[in-house]
PDB file of N, CA and C in Angstrom:
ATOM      1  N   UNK A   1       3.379  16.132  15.377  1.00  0.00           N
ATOM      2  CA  UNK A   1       3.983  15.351  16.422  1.00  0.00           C
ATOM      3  C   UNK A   1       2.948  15.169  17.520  1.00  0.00           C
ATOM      4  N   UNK A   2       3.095  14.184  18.306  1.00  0.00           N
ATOM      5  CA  UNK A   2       1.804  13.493  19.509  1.00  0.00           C
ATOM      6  C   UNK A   2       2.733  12.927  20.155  1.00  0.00           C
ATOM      7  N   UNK A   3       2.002  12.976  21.427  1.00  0.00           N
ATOM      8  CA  UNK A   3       2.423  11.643  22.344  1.00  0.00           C
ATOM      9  C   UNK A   3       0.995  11.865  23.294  1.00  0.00           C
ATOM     10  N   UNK A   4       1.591  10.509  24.029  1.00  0.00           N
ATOM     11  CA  UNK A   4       0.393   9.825  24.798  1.00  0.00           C
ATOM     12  C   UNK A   4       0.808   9.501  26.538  1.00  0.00           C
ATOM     13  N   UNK A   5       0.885   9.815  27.617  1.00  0.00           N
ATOM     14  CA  UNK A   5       0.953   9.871  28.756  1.00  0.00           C
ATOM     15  C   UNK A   5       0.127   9.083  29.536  1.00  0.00           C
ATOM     16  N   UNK A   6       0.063   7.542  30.171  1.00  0.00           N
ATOM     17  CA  UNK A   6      -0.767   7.363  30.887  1.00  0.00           C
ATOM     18  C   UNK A   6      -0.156   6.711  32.326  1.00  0.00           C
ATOM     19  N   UNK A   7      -1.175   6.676  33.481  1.00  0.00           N
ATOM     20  CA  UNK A   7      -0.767   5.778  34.021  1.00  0.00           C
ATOM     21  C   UNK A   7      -1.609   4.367  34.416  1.00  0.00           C
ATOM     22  N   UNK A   8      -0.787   3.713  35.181  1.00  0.00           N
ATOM     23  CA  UNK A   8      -0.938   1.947  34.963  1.00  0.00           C
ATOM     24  C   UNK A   8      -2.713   1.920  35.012  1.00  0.00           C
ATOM     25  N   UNK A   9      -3.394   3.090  35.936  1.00  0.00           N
ATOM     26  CA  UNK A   9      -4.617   2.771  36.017  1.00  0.00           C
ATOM     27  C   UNK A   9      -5.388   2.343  34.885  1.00  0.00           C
ATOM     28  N   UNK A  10      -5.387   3.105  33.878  1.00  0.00           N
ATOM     29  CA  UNK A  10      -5.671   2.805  32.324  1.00  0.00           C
ATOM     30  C   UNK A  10      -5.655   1.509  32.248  1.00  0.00           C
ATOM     31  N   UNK A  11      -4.604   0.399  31.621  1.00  0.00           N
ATOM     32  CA  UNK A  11      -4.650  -0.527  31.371  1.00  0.00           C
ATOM     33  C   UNK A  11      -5.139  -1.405  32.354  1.00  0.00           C
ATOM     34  N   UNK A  12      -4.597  -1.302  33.192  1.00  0.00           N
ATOM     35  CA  UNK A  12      -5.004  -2.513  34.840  1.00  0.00           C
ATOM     36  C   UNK A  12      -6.696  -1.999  34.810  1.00  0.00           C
ATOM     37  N   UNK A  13      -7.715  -1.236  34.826  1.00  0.00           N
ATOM     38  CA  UNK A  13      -8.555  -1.401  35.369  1.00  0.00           C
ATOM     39  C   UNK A  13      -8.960  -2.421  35.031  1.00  0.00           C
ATOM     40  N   UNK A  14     -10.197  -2.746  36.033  1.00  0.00           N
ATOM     41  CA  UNK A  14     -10.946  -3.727  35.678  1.00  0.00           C
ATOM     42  C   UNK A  14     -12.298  -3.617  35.788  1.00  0.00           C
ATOM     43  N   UNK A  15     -13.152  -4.515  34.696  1.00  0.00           N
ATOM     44  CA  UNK A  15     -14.474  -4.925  34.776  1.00  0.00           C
ATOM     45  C   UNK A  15     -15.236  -5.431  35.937  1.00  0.00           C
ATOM     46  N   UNK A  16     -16.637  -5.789  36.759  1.00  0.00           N
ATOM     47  CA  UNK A  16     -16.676  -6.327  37.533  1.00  0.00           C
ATOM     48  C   UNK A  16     -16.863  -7.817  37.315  1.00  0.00           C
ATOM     49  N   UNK A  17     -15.969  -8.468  35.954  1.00  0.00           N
ATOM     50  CA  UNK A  17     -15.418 -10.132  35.817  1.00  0.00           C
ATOM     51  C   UNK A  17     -13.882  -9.774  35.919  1.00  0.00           C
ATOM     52  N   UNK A  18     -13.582  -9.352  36.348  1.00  0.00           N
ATOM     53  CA  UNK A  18     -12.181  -8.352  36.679  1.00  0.00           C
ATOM     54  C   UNK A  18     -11.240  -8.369  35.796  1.00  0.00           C
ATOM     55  N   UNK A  19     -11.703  -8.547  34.577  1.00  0.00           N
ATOM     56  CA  UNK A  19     -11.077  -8.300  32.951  1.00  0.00           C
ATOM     57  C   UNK A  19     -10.374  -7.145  32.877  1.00  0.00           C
ATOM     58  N   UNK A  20      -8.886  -6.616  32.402  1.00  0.00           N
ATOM     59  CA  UNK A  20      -8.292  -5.654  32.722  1.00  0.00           C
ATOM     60  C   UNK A  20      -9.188  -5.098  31.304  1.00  0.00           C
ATOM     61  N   UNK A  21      -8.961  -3.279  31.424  1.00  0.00           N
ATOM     62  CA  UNK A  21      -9.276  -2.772  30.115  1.00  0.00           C
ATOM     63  C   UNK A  21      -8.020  -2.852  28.850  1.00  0.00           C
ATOM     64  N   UNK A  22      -7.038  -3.104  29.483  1.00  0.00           N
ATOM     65  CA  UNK A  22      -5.413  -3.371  28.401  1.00  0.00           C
ATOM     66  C   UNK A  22      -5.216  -2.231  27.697  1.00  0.00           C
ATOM     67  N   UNK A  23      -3.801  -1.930  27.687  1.00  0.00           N
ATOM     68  CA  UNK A  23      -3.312  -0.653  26.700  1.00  0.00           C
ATOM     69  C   UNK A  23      -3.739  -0.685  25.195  1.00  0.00           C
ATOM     70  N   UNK A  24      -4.026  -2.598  24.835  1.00  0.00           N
ATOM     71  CA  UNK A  24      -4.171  -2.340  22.901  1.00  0.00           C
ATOM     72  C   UNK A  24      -5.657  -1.660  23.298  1.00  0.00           C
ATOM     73  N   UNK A  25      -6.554  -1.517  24.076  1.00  0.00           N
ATOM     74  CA  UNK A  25      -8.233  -1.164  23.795  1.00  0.00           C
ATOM     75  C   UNK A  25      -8.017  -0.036  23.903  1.00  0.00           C
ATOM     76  N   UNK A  26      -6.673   0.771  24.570  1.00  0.00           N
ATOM     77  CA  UNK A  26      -6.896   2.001  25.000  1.00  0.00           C
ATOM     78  C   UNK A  26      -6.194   2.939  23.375  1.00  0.00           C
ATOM     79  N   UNK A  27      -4.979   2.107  23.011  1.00  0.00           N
ATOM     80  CA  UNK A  27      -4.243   2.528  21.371  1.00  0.00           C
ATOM     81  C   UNK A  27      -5.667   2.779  20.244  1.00  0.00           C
ATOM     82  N   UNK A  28      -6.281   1.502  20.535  1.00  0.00           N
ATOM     83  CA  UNK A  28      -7.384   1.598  19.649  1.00  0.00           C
ATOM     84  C   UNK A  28      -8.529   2.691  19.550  1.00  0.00           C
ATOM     85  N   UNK A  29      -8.690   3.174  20.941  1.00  0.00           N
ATOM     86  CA  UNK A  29      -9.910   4.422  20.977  1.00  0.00           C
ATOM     87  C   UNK A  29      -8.654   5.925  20.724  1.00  0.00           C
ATOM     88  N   UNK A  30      -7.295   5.575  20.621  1.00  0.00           N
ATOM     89  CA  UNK A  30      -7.076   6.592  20.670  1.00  0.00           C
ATOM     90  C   UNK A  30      -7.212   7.004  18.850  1.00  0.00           C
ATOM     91  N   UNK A  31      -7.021   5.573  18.075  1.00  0.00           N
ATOM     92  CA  UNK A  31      -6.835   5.547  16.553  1.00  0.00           C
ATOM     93  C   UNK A  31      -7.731   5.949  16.025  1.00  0.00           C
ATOM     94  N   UNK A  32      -8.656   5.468  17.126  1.00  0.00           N
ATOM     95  CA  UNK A  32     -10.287   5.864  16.243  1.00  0.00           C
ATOM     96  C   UNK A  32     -10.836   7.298  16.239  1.00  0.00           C
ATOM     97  N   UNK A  33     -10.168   7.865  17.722  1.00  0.00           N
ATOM     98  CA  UNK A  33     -10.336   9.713  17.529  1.00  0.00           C
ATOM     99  C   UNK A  33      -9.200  10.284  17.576  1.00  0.00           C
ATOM    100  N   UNK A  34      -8.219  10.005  16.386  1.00  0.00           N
ATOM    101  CA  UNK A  34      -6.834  10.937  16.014  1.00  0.00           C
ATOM    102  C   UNK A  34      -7.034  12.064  15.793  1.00  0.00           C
ATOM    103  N   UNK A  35      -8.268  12.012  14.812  1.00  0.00           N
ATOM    104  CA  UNK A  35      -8.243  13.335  13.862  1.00  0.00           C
ATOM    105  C   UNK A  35      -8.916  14.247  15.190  1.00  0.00           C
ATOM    106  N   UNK A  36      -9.504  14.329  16.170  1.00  0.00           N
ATOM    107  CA  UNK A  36     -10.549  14.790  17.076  1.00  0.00           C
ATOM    108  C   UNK A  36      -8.699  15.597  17.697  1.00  0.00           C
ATOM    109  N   UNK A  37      -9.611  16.207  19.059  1.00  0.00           N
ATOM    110  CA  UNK A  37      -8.090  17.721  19.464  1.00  0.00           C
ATOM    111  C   UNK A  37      -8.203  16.659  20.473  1.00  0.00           C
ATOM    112  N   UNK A  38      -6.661  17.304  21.272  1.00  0.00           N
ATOM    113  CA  UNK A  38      -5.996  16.249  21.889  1.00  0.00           C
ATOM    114  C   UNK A  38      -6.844  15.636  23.350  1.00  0.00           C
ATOM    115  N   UNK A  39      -8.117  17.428  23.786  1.00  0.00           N
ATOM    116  CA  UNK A  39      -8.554  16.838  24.697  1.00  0.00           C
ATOM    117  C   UNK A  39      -9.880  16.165  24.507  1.00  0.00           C
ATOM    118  N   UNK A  40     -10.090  15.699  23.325  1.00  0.00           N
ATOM    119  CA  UNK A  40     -11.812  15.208  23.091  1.00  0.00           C
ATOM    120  C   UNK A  40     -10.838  13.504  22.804  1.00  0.00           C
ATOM    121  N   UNK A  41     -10.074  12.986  22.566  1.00  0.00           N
ATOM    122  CA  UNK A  41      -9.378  11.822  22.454  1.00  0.00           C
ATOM    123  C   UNK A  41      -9.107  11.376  23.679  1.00  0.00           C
ATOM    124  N   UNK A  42      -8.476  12.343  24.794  1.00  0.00           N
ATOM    125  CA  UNK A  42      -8.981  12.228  26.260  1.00  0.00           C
ATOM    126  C   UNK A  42      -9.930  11.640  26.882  1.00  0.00           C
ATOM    127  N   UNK A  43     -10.740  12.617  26.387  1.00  0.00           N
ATOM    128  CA  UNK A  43     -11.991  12.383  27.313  1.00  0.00           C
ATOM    129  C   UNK A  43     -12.637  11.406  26.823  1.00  0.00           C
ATOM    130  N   UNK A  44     -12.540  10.918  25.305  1.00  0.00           N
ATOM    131  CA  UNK A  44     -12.962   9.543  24.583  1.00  0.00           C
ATOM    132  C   UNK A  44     -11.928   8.241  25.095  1.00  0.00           C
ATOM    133  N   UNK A  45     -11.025   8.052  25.500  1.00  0.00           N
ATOM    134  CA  UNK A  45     -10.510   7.141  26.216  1.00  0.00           C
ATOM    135  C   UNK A  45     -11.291   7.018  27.570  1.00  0.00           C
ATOM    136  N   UNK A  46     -11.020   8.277  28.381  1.00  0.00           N
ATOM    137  CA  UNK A  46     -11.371   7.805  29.992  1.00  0.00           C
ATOM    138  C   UNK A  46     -13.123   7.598  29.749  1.00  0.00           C
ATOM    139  N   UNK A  47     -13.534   7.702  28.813  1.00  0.00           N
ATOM    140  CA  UNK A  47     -15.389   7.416  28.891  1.00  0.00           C
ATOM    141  C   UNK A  47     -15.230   6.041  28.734  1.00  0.00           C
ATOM    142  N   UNK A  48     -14.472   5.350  27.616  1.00  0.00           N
ATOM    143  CA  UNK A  48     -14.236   4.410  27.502  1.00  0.00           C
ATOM    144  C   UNK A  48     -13.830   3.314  28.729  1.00  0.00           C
ATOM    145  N   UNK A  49     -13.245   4.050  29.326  1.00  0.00           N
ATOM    146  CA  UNK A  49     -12.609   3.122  30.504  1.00  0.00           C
ATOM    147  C   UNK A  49     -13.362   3.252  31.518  1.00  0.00           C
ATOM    148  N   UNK A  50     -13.933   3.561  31.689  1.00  0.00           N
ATOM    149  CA  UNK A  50     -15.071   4.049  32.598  1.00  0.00           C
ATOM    150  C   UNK A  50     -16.540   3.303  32.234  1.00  0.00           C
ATOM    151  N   UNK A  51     -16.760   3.462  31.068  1.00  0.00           N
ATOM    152  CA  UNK A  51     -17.756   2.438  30.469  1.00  0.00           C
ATOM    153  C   UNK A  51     -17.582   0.802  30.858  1.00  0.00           C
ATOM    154  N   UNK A  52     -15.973   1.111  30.607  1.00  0.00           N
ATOM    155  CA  UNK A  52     -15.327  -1.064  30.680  1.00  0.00           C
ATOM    156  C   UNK A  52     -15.877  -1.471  32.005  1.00  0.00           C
ATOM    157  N   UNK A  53     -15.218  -0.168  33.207  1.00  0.00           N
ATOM    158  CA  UNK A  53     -15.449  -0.639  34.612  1.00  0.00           C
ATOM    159  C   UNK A  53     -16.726  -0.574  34.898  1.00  0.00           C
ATOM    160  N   UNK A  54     -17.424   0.107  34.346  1.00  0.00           N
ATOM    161  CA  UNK A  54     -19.272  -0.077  34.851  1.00  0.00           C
ATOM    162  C   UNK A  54     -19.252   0.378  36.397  1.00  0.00           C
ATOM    163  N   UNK A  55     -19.784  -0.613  37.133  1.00  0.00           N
ATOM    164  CA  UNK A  55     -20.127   0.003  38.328  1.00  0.00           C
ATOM    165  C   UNK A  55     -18.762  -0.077  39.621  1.00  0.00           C
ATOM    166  N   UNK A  56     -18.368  -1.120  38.956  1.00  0.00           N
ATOM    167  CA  UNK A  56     -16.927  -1.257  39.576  1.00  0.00           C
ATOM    168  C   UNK A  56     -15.927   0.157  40.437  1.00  0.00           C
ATOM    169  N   UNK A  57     -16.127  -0.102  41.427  1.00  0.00           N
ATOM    170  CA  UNK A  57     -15.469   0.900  42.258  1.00  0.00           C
ATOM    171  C   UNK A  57     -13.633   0.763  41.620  1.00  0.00           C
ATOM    172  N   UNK A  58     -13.434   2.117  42.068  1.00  0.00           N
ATOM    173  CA  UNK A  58     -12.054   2.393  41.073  1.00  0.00           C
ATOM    174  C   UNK A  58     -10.583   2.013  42.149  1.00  0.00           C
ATOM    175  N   UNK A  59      -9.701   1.260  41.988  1.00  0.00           N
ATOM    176  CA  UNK A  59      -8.878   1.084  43.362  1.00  0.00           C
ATOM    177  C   UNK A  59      -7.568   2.076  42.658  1.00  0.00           C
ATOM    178  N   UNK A  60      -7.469   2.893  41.364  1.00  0.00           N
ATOM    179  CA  UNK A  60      -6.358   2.981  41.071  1.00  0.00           C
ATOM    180  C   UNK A  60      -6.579   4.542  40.160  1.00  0.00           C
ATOM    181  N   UNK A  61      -5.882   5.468  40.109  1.00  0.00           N
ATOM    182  CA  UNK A  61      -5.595   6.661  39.571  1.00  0.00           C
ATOM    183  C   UNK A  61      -6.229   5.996  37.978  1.00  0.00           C
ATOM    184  N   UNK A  62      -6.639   7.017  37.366  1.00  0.00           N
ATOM    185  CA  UNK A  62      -6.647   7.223  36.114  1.00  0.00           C
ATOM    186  C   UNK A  62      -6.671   8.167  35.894  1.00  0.00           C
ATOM    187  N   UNK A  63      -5.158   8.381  34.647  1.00  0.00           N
ATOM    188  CA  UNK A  63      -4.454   9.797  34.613  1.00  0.00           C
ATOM    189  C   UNK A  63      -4.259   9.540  33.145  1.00  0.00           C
ATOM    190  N   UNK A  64      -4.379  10.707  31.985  1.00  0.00           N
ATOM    191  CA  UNK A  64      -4.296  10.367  31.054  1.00  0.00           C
ATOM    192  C   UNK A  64      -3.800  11.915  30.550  1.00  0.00           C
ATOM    193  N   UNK A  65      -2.606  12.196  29.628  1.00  0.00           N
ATOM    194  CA  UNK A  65      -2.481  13.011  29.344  1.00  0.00           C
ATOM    195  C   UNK A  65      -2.086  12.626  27.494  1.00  0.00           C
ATOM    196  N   UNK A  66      -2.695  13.904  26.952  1.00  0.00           N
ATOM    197  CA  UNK A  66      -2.445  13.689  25.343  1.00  0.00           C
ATOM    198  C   UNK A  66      -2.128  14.773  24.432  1.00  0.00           C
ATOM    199  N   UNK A  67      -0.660  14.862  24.040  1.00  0.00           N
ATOM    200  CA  UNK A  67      -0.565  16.046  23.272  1.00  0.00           C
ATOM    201  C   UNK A  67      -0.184  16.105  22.117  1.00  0.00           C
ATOM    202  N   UNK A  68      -1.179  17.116  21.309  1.00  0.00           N
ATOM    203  CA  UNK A  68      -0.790  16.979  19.703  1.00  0.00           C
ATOM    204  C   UNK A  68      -0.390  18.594  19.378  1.00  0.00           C
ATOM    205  N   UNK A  69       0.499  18.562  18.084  1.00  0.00           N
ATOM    206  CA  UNK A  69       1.459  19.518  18.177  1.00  0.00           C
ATOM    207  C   UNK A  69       0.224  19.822  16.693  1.00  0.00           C
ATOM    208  N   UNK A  70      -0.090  21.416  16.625  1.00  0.00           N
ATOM    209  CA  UNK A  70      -0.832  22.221  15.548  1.00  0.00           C
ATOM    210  C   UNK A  70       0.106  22.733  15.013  1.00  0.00           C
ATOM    211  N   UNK A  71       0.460  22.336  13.605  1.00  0.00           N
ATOM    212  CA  UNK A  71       1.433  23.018  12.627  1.00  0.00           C
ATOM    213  C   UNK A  71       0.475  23.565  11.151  1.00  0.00           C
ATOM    214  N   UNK A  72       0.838  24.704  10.783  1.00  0.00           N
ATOM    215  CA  UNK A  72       0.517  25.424   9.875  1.00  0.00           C
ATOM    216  C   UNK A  72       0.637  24.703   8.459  1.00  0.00           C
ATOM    217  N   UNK A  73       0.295  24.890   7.351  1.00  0.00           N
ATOM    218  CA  UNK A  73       0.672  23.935   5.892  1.00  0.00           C
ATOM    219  C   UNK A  73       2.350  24.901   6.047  1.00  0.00           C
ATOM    220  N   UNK A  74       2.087  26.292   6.336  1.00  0.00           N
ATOM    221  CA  UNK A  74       3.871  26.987   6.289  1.00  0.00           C
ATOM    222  C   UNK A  74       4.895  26.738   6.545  1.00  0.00           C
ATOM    223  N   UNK A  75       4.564  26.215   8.546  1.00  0.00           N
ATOM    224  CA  UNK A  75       5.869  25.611   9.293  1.00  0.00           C
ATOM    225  C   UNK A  75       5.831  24.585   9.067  1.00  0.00           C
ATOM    226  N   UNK A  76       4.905  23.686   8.600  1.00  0.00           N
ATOM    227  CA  UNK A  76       5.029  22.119   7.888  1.00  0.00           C
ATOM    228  C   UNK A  76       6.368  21.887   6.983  1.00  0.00           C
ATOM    229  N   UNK A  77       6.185  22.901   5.885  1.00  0.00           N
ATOM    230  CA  UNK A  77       6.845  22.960   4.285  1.00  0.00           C
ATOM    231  C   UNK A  77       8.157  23.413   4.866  1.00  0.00           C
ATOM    232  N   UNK A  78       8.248  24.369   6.063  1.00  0.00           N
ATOM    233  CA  UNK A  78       9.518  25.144   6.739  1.00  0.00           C
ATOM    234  C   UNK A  78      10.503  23.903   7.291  1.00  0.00           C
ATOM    235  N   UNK A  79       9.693  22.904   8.098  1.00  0.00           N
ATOM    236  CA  UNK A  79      10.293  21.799   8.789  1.00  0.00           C
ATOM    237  C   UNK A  79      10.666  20.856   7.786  1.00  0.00           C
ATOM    238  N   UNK A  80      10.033  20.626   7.250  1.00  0.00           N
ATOM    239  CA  UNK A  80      10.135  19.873   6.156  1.00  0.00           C
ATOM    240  C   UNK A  80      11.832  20.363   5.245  1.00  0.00           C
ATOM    241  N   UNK A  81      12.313  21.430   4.896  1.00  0.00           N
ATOM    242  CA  UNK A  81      13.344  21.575   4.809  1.00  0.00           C
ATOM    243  C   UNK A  81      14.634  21.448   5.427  1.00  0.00           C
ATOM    244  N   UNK A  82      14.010  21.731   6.788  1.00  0.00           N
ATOM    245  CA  UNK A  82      15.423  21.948   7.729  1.00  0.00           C
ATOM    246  C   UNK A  82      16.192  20.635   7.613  1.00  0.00           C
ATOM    247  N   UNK A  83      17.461  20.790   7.844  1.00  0.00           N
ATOM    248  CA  UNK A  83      18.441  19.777   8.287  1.00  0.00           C
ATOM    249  C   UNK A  83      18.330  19.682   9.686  1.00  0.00           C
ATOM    250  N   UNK A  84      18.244  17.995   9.859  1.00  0.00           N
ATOM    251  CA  UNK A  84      18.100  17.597  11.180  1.00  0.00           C
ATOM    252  C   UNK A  84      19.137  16.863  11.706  1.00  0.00           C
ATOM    253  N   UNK A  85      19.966  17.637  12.768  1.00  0.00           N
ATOM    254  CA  UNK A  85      21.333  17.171  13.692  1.00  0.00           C
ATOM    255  C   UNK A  85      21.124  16.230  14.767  1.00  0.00           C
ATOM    256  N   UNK A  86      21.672  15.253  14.850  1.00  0.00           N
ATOM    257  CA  UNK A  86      21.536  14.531  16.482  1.00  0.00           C
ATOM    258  C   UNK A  86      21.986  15.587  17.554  1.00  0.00           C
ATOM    259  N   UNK A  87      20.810  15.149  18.255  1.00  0.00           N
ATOM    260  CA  UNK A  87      20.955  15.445  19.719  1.00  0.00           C
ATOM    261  C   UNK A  87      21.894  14.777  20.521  1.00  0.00           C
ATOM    262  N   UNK A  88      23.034  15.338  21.272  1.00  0.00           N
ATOM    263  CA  UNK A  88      23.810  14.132  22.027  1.00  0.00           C
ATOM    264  C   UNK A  88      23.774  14.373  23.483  1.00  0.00           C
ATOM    265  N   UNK A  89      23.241  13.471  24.592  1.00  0.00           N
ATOM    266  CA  UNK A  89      22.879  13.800  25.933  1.00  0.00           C
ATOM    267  C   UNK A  89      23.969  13.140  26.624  1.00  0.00           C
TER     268      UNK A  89
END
């Protein structure tokens, strides 16, 4: 299991042709280092975005959080059995 946490700074930055960097460029560096741990996919996004903006002074947070869940081949095969109930909120 993963998820991905960002805020608007990510996508909105911009280049100095003030080209945003966009969430698909940011999905894409994340596809390209899945297999990598959750904080080297991190730090390979914000290099990335940071690269886009070049010298471009920053007007906006860039916050990026990324978490991947380490399961065993055991609790894999374990989960993999269980019966799964809805949650009702």
């Amino acid at each position: 299991m993963s998820n991905g946490f960002y805020t608007d700074g990510i996508p909105k930055a911009k280049d100095l042709d003030k080209v945003m960097y966009n969430a698909q460029r940011m999905c894409e560096v994340i596809s390209h280092n899945w297999h990598k741990s959750a904080q080297e996919i991190k730090e390979a996004v914000i290099a990335e975005v940071r690269r886009h903006i070049g010298k471009q002074n920053v007007f906006d947070d860039i916050t990026l959080l990324v978490l991947k869940r380490q399961d065993s081949v055991a609790e894999s095969v374990q989960d993999q059995q269980k019966v799964i109930s809805p949650t009702v909120y």
